[in-house]
C-alpha atoms as a PDB file:
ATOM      1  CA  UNK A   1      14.549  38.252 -55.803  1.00  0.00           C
ATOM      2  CA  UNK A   2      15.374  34.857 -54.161  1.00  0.00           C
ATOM      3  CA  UNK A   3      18.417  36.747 -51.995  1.00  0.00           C
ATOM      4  CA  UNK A   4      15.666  39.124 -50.464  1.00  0.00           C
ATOM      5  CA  UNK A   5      13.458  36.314 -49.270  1.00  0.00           C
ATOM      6  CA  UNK A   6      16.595  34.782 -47.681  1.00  0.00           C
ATOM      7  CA  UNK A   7      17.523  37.893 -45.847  1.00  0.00           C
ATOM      8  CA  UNK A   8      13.909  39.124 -44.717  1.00  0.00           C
ATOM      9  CA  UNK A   9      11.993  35.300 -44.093  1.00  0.00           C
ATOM     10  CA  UNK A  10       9.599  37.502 -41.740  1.00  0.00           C
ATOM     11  CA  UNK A  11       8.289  39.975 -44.479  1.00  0.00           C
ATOM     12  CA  UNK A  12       5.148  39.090 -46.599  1.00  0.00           C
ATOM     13  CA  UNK A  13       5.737  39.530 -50.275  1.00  0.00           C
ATOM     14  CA  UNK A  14       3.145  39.598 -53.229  1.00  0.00           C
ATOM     15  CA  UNK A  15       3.923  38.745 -56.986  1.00  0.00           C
ATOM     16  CA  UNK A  16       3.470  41.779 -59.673  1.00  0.00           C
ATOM     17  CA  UNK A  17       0.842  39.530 -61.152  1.00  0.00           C
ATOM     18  CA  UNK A  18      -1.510  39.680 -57.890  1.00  0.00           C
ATOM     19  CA  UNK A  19      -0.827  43.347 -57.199  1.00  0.00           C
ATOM     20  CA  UNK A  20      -1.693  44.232 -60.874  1.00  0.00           C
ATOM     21  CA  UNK A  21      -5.156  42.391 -60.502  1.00  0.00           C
ATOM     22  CA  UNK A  22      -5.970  44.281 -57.254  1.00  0.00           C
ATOM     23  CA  UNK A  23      -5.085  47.394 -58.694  1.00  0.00           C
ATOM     24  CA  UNK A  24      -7.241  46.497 -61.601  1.00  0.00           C
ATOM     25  CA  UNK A  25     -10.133  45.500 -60.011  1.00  0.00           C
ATOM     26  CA  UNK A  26     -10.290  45.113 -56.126  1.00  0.00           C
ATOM     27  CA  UNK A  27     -12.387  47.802 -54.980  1.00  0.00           C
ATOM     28  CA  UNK A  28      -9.961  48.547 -51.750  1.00  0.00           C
ATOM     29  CA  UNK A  29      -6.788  48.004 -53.635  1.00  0.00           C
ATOM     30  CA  UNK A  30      -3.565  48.172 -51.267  1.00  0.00           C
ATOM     31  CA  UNK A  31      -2.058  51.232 -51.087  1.00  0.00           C
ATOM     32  CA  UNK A  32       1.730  51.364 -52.966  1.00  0.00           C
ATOM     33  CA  UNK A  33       4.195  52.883 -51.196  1.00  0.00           C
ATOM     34  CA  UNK A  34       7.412  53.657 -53.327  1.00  0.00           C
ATOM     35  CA  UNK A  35      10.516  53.405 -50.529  1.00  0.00           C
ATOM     36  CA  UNK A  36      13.025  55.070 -53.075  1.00  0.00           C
ATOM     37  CA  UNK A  37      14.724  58.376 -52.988  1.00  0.00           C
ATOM     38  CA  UNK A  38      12.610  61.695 -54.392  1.00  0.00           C
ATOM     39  CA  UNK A  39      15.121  61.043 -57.558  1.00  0.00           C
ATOM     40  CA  UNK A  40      14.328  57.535 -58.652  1.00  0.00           C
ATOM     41  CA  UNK A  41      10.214  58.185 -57.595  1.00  0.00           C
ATOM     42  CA  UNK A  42      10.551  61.250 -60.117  1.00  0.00           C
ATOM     43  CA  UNK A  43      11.522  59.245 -62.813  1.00  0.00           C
ATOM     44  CA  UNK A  44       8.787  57.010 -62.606  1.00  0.00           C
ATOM     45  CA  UNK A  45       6.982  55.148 -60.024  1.00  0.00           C
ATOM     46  CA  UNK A  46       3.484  52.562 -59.968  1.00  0.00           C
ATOM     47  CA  UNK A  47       0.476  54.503 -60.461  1.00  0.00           C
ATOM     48  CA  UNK A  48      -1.279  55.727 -57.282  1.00  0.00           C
ATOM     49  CA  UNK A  49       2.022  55.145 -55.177  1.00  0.00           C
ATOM     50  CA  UNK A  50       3.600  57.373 -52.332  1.00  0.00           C
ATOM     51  CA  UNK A  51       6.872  58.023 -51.859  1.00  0.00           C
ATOM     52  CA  UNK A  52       7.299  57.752 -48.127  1.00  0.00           C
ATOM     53  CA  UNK A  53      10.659  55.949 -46.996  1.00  0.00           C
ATOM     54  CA  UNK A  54      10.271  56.252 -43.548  1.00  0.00           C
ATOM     55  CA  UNK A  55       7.926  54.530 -40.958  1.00  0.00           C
ATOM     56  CA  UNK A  56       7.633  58.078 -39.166  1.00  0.00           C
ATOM     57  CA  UNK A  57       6.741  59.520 -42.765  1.00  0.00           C
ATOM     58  CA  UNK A  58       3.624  56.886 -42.884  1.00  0.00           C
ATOM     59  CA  UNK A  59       2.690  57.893 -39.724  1.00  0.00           C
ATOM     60  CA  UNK A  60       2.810  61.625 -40.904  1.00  0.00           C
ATOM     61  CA  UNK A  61       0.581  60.707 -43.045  1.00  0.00           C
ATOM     62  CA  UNK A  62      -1.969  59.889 -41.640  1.00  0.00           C
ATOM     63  CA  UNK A  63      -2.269  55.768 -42.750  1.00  0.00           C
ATOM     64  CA  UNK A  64      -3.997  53.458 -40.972  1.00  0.00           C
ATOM     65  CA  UNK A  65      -2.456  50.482 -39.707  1.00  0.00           C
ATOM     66  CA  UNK A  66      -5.227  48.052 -40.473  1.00  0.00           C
ATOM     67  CA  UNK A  67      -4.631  49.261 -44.198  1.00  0.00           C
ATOM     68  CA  UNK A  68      -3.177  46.963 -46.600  1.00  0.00           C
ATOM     69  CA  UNK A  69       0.594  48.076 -47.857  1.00  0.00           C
ATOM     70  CA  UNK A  70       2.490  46.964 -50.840  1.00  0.00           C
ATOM     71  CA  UNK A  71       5.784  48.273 -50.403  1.00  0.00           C
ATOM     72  CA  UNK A  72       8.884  48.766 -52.863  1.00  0.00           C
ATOM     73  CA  UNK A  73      11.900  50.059 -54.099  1.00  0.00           C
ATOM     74  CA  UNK A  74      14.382  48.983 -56.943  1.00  0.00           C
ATOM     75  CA  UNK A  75      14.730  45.334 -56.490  1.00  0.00           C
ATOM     76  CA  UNK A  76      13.278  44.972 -52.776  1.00  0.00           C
ATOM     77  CA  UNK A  77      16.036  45.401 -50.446  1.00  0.00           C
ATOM     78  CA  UNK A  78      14.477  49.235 -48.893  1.00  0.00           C
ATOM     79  CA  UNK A  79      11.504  47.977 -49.265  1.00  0.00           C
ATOM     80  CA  UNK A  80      11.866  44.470 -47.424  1.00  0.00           C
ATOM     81  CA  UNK A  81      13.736  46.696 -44.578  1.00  0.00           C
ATOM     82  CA  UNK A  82      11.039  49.360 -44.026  1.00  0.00           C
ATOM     83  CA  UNK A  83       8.270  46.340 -44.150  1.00  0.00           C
ATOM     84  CA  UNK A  84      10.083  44.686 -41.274  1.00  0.00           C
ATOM     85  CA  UNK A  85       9.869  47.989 -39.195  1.00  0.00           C
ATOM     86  CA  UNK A  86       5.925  48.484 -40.394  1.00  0.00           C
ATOM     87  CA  UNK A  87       5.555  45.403 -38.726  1.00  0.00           C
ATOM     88  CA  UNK A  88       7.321  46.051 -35.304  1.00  0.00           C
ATOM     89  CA  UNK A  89       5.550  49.535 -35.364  1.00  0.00           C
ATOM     90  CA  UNK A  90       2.107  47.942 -35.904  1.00  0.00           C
ATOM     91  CA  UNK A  91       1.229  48.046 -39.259  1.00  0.00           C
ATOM     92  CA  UNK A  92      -0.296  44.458 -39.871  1.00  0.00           C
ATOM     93  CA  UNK A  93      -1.034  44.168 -43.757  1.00  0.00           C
ATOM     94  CA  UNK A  94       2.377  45.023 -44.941  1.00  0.00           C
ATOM     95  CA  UNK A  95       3.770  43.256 -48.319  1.00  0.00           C
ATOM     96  CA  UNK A  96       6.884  43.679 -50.085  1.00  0.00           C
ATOM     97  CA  UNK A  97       6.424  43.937 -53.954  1.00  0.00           C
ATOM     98  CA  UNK A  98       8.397  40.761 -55.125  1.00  0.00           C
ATOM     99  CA  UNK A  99      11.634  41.814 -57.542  1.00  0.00           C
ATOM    100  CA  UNK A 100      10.108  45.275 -56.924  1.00  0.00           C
ATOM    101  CA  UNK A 101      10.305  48.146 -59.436  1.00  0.00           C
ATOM    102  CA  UNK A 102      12.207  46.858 -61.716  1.00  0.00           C
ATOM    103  CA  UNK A 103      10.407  43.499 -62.010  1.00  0.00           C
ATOM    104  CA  UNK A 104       7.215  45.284 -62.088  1.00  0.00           C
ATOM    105  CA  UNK A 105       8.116  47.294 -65.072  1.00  0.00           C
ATOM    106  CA  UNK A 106       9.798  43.797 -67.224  1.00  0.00           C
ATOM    107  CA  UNK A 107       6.729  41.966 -66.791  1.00  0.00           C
ATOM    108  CA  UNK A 108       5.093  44.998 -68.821  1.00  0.00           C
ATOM    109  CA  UNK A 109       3.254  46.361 -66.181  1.00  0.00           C
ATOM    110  CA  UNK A 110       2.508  50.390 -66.491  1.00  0.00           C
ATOM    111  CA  UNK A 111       4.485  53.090 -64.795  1.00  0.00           C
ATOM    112  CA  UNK A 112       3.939  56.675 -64.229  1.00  0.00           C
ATOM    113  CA  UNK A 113       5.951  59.992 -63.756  1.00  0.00           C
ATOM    114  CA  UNK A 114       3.325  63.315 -63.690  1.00  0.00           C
ATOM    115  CA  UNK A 115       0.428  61.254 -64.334  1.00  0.00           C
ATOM    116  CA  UNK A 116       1.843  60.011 -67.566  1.00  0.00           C
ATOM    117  CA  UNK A 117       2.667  56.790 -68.439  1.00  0.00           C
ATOM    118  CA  UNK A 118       6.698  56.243 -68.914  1.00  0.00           C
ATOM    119  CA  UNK A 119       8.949  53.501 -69.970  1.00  0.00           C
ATOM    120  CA  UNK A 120      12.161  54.659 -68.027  1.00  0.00           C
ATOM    121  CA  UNK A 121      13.219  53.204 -64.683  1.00  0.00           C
ATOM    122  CA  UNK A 122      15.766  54.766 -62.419  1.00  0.00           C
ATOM    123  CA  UNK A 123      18.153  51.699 -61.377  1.00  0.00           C
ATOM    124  CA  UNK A 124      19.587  52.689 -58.392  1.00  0.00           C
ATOM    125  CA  UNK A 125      22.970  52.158 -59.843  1.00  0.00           C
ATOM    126  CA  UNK A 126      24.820  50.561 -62.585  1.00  0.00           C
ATOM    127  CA  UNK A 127      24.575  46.844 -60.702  1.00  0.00           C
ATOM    128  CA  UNK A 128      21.252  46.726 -61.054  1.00  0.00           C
ATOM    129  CA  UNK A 129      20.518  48.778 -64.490  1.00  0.00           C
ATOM    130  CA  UNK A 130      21.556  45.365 -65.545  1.00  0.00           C
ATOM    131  CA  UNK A 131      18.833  43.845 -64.585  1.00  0.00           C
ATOM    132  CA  UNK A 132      17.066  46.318 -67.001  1.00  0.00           C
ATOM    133  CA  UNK A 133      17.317  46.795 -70.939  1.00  0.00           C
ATOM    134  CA  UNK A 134      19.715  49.796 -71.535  1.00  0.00           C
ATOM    135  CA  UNK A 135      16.891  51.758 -73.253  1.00  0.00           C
ATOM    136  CA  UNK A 136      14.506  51.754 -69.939  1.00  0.00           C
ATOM    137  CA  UNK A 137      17.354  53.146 -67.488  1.00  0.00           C
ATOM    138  CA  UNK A 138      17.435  57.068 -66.705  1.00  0.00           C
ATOM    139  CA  UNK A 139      19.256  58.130 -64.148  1.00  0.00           C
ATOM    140  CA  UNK A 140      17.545  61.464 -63.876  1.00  0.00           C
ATOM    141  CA  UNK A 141      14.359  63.345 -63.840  1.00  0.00           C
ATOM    142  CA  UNK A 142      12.206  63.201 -67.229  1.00  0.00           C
ATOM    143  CA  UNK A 143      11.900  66.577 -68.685  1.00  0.00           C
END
């Protein structure tokens, strides 16, 4: 989204298109990190991502700084925020996911809830379920 650029002109982002093709086939691939609540991860999420939301949850876990990060959320706004404080904590490869989530999934690109592929996205709210066709929102965990 052009409104998340505007707001966050210091964070790197990368297209859907270039993350799916080092997913595909780079043989270090970035590693995703989903900035959403447990709740909208459980409903789906990219394949291979963690849900951390926190800079001091990276650290927990163990991730190196030199490693490349794609971060995201619903549209990019969590995301954009938790790459700017990567970067001021020393993580140097950070990207924001461009129109996040919810892009991702329009442009046909696979999604995952307990290692199964899923067409359902969890919006965030009603605001932005419009930005997906009523039939992929689901505001709650898969069953």
């Amino acid at each position: 989204m052009q409104v998340v650029r505007i707001q966050f002109p210091d964070v790197a982002t990368i297209s859907s298109q270039d993350v799916a093709r080092q997913l595909a086939g780079d043989p270090s691939p970035p590693l995703m990190i989903d900035t959403r609540e447990p709740r909208e991860y459980a409903v789906s999420h990219l394949p291979g991502a963690l849900n951390l939301t926190t800079v001091n949850a990276i650290e927990q876990a163990g991730i190196a700084k030199d490693r490349p990060l794609v971060v995201y959320c619903t549209v990019g706004y969590r995301s954009a925020d938790l790459a700017r404080e990567l970067n001021a904590a020393g993580y140097g490869q950070v990207a924001n996911l461009e129109g996040s989530i919810i892009q991702w999934h329009n442009q046909g690109n696979r999604l995952v809830a307990q290692g199964q592929s899923v067409e359902k996205v969890h919006p965030y709210d009603n605001i932005w379920g419009l930005l997906l066709n009523p039939a992929d929102r689901s505001y709650g965990i898969p069953k």
